[in-house]
PDB file of N, CA and C in Angstrom:
ATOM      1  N   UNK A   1     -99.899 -79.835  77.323  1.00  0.00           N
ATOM      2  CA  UNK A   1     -98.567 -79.952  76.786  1.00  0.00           C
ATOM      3  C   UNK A   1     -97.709 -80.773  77.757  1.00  0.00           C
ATOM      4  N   UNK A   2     -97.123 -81.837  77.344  1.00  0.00           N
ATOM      5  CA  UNK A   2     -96.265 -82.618  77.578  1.00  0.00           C
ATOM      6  C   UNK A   2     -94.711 -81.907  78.102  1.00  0.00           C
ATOM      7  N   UNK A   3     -94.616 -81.890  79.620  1.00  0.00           N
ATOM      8  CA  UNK A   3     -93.244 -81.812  80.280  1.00  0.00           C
ATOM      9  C   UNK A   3     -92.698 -82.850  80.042  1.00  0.00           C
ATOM     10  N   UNK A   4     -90.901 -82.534  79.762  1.00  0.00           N
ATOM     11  CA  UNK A   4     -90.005 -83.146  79.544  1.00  0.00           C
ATOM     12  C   UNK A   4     -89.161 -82.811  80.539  1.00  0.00           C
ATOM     13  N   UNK A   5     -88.443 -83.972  80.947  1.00  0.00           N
ATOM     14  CA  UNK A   5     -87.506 -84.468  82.534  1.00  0.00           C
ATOM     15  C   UNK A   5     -86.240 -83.324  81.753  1.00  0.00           C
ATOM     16  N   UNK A   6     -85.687 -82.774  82.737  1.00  0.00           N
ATOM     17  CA  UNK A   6     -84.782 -81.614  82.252  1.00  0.00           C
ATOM     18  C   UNK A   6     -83.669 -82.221  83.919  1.00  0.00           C
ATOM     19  N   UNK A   7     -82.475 -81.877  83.545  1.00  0.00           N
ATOM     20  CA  UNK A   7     -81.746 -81.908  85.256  1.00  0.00           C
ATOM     21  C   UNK A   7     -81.530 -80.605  85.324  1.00  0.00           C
ATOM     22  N   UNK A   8     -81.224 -80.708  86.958  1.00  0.00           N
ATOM     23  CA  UNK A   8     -81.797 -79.539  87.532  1.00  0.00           C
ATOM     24  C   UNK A   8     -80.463 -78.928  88.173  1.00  0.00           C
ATOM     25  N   UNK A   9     -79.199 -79.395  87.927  1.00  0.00           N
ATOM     26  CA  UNK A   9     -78.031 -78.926  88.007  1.00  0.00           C
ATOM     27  C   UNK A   9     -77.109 -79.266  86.654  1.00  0.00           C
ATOM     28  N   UNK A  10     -76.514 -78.843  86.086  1.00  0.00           N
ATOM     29  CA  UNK A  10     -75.007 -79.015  84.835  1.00  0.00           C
ATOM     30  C   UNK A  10     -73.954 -80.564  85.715  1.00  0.00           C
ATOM     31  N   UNK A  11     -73.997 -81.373  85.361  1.00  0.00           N
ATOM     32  CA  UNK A  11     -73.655 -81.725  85.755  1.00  0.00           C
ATOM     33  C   UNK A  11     -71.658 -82.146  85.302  1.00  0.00           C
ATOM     34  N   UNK A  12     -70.860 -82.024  86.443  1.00  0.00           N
ATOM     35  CA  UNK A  12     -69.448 -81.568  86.323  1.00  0.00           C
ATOM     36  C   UNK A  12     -68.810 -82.999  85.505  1.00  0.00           C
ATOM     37  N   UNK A  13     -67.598 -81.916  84.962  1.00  0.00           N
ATOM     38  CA  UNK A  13     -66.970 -83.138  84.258  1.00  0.00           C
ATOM     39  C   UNK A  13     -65.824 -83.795  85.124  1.00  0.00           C
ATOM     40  N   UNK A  14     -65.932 -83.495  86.404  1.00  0.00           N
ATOM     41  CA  UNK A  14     -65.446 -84.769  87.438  1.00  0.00           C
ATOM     42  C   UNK A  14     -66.537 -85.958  87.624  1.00  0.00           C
ATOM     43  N   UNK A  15     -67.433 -85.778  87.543  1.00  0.00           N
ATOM     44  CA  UNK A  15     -68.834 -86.850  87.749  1.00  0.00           C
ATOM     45  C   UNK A  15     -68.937 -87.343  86.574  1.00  0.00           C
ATOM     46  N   UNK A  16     -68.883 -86.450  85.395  1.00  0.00           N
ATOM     47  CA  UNK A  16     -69.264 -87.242  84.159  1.00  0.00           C
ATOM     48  C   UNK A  16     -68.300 -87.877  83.877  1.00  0.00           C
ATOM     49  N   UNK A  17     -67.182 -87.754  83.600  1.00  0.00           N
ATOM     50  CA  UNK A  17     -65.957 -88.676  83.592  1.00  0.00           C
ATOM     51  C   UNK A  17     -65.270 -89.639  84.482  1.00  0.00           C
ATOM     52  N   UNK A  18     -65.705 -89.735  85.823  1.00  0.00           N
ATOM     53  CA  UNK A  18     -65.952 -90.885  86.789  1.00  0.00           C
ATOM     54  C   UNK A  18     -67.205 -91.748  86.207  1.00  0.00           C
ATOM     55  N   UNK A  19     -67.813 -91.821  86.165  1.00  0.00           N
ATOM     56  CA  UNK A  19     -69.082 -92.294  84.957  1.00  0.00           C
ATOM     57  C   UNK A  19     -68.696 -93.190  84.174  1.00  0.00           C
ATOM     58  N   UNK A  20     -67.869 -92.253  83.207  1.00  0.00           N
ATOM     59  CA  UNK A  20     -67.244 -93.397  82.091  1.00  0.00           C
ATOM     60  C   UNK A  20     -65.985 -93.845  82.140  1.00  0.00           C
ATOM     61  N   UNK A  21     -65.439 -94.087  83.348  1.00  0.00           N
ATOM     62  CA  UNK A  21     -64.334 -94.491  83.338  1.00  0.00           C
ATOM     63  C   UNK A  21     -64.155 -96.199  83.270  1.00  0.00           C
ATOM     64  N   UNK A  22     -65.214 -96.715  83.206  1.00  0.00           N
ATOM     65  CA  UNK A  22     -65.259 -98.071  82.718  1.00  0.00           C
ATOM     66  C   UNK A  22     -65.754 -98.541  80.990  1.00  0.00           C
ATOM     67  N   UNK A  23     -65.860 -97.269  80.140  1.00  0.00           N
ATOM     68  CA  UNK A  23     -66.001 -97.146  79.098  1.00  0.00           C
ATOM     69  C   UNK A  23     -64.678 -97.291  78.643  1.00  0.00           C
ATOM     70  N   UNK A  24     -63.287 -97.829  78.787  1.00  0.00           N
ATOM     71  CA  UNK A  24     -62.003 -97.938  78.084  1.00  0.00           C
ATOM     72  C   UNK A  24     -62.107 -99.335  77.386  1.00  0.00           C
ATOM     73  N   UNK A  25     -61.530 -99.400  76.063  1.00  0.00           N
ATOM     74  CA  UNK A  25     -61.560-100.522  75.641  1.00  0.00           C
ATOM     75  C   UNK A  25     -60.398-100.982  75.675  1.00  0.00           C
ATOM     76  N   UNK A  26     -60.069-102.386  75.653  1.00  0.00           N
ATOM     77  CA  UNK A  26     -58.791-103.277  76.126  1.00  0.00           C
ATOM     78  C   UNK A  26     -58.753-104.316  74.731  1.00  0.00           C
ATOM     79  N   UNK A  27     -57.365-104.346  74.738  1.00  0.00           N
ATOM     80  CA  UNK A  27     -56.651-105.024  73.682  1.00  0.00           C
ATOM     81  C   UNK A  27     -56.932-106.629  73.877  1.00  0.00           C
ATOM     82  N   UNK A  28     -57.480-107.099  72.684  1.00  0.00           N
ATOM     83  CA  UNK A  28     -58.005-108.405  72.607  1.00  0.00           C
ATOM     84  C   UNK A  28     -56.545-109.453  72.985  1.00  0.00           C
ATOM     85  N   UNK A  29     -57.049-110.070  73.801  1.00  0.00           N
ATOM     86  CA  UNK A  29     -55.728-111.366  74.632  1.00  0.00           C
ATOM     87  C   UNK A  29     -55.056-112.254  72.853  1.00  0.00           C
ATOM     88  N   UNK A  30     -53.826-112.422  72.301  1.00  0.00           N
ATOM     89  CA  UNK A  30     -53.599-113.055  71.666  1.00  0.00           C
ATOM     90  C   UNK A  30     -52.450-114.374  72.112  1.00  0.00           C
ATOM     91  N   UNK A  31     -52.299-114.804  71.832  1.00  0.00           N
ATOM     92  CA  UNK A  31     -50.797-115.769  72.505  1.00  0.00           C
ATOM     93  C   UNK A  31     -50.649-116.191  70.442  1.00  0.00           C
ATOM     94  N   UNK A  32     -49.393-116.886  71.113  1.00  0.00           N
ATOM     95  CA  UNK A  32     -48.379-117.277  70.066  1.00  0.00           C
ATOM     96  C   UNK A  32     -48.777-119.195  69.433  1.00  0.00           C
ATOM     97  N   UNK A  33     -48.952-119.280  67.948  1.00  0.00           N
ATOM     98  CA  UNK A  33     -49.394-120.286  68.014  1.00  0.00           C
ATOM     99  C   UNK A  33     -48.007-121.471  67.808  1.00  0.00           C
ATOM    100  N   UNK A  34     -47.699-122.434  68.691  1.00  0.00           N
ATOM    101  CA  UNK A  34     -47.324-123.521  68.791  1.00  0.00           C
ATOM    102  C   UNK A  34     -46.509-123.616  67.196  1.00  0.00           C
ATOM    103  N   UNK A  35     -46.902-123.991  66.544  1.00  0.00           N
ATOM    104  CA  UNK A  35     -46.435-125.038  65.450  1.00  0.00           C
ATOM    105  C   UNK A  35     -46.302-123.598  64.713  1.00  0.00           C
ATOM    106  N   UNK A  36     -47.209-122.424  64.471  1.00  0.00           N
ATOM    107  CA  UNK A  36     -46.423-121.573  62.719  1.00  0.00           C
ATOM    108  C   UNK A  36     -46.044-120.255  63.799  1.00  0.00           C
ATOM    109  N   UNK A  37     -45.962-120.301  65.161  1.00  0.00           N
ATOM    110  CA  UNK A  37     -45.738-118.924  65.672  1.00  0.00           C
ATOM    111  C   UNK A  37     -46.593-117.434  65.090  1.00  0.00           C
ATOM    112  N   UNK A  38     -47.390-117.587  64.868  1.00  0.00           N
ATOM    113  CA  UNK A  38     -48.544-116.910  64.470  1.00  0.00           C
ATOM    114  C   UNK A  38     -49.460-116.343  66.000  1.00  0.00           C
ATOM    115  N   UNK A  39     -49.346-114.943  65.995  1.00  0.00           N
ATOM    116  CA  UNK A  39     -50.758-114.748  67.016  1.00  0.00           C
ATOM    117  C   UNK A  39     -51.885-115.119  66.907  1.00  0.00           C
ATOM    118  N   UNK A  40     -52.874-115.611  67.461  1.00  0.00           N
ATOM    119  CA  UNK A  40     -54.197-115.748  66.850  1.00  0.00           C
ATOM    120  C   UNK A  40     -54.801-115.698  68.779  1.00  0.00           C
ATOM    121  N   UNK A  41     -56.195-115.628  69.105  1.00  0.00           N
ATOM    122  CA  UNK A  41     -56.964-115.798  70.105  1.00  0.00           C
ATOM    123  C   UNK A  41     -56.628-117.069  70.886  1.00  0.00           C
ATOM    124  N   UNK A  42     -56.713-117.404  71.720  1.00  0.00           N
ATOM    125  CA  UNK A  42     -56.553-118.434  72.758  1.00  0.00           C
ATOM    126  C   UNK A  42     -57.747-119.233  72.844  1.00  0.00           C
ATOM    127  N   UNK A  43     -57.562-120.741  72.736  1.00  0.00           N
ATOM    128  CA  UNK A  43     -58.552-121.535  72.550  1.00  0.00           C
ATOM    129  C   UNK A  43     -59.133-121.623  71.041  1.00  0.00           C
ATOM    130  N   UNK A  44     -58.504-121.571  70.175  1.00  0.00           N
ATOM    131  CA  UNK A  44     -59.547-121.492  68.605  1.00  0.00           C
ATOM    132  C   UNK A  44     -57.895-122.045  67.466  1.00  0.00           C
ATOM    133  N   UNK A  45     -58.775-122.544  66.892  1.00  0.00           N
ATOM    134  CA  UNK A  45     -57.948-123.062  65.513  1.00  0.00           C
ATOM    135  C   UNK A  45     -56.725-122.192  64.849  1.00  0.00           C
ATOM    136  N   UNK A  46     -55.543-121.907  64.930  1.00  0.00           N
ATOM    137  CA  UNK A  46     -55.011-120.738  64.559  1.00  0.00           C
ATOM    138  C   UNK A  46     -55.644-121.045  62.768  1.00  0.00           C
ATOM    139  N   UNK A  47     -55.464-119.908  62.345  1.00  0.00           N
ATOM    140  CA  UNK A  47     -56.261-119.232  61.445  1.00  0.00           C
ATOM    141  C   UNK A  47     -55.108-119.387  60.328  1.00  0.00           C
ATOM    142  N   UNK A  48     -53.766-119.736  60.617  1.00  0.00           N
ATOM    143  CA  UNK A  48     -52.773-119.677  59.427  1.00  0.00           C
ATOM    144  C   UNK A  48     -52.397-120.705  58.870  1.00  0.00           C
ATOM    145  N   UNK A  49     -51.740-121.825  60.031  1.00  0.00           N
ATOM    146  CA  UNK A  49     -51.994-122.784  59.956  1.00  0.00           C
ATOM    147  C   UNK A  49     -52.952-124.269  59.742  1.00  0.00           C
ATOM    148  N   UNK A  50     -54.247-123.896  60.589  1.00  0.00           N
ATOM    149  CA  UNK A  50     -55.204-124.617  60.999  1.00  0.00           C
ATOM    150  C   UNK A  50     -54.986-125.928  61.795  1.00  0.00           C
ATOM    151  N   UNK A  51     -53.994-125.564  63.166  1.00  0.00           N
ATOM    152  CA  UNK A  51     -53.596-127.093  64.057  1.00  0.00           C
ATOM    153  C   UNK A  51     -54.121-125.942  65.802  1.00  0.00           C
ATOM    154  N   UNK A  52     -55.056-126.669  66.066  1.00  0.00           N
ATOM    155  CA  UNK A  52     -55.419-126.725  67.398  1.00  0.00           C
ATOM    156  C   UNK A  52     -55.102-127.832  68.368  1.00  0.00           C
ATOM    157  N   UNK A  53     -54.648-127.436  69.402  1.00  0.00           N
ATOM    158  CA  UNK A  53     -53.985-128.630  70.264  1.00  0.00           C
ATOM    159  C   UNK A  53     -53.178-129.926  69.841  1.00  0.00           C
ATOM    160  N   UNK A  54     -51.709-129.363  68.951  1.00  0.00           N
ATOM    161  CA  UNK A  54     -51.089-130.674  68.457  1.00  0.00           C
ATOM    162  C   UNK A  54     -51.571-130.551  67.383  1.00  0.00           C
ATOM    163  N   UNK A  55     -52.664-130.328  67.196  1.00  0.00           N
ATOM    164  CA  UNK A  55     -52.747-131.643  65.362  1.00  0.00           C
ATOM    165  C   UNK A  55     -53.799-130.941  64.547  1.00  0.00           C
ATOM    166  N   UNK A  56     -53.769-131.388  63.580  1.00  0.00           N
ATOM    167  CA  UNK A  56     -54.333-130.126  62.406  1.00  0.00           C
ATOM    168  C   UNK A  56     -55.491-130.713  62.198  1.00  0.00           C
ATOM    169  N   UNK A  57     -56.495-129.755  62.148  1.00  0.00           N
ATOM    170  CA  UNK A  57     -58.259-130.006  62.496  1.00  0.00           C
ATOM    171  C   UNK A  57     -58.550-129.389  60.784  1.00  0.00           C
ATOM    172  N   UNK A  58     -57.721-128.047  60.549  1.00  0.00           N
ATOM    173  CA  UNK A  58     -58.195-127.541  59.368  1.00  0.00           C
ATOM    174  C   UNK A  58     -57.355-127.882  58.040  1.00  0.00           C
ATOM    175  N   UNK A  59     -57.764-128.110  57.195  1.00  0.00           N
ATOM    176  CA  UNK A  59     -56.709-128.292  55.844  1.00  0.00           C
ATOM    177  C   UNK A  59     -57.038-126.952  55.054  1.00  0.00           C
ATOM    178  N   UNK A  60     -55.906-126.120  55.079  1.00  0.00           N
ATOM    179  CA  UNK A  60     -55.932-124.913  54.891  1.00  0.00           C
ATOM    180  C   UNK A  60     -54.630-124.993  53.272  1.00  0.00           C
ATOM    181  N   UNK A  61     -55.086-125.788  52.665  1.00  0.00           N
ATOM    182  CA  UNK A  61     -54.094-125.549  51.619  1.00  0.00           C
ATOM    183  C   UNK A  61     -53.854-124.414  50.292  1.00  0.00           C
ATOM    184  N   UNK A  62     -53.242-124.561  49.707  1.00  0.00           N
ATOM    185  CA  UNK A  62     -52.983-123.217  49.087  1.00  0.00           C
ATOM    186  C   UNK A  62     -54.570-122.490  48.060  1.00  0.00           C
ATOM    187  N   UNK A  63     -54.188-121.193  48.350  1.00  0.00           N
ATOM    188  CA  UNK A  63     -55.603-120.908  47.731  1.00  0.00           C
ATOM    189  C   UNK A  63     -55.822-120.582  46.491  1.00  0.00           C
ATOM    190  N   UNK A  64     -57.265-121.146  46.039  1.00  0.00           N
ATOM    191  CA  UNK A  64     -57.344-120.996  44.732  1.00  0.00           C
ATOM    192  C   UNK A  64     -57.501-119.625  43.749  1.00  0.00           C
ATOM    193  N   UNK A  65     -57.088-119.453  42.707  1.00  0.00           N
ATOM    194  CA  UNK A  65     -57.053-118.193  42.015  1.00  0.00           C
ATOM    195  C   UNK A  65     -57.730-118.848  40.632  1.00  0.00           C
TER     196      UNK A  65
END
């Protein structure tokens, strides 16, 4: 019969929670976009408009129904 690894003390919830104290999740970086003032991610096409650096890459015109 097959032993299974067991610990050999309880281990405290000062240790276990020092542990995961790099388990917090952090609020995704947004900035303000230039031309429609829209949040969107830093470095990427804003998503409302469609103008990355100055000048419009996406033609985002009205949508179809």
């Amino acid at each position: 019969m097959a032993k299974h690894p067991v610990p050999k003390k309880k281990t405290s919830k000062a240790s276990r929670d020092s542990r995961r104290s790099h388990h917090a999740l952090s609020a995704p970086t947004l900035v303000t976009c230039p031309q429609c003032h829209a949040k969107k991610p830093p470095h990427t096409v804003c998503p409302e408009c469609g103008y990355y650096d100055g000048r419009q890459v996406l033609d985002l015109g009205t949508p179809e129904s």
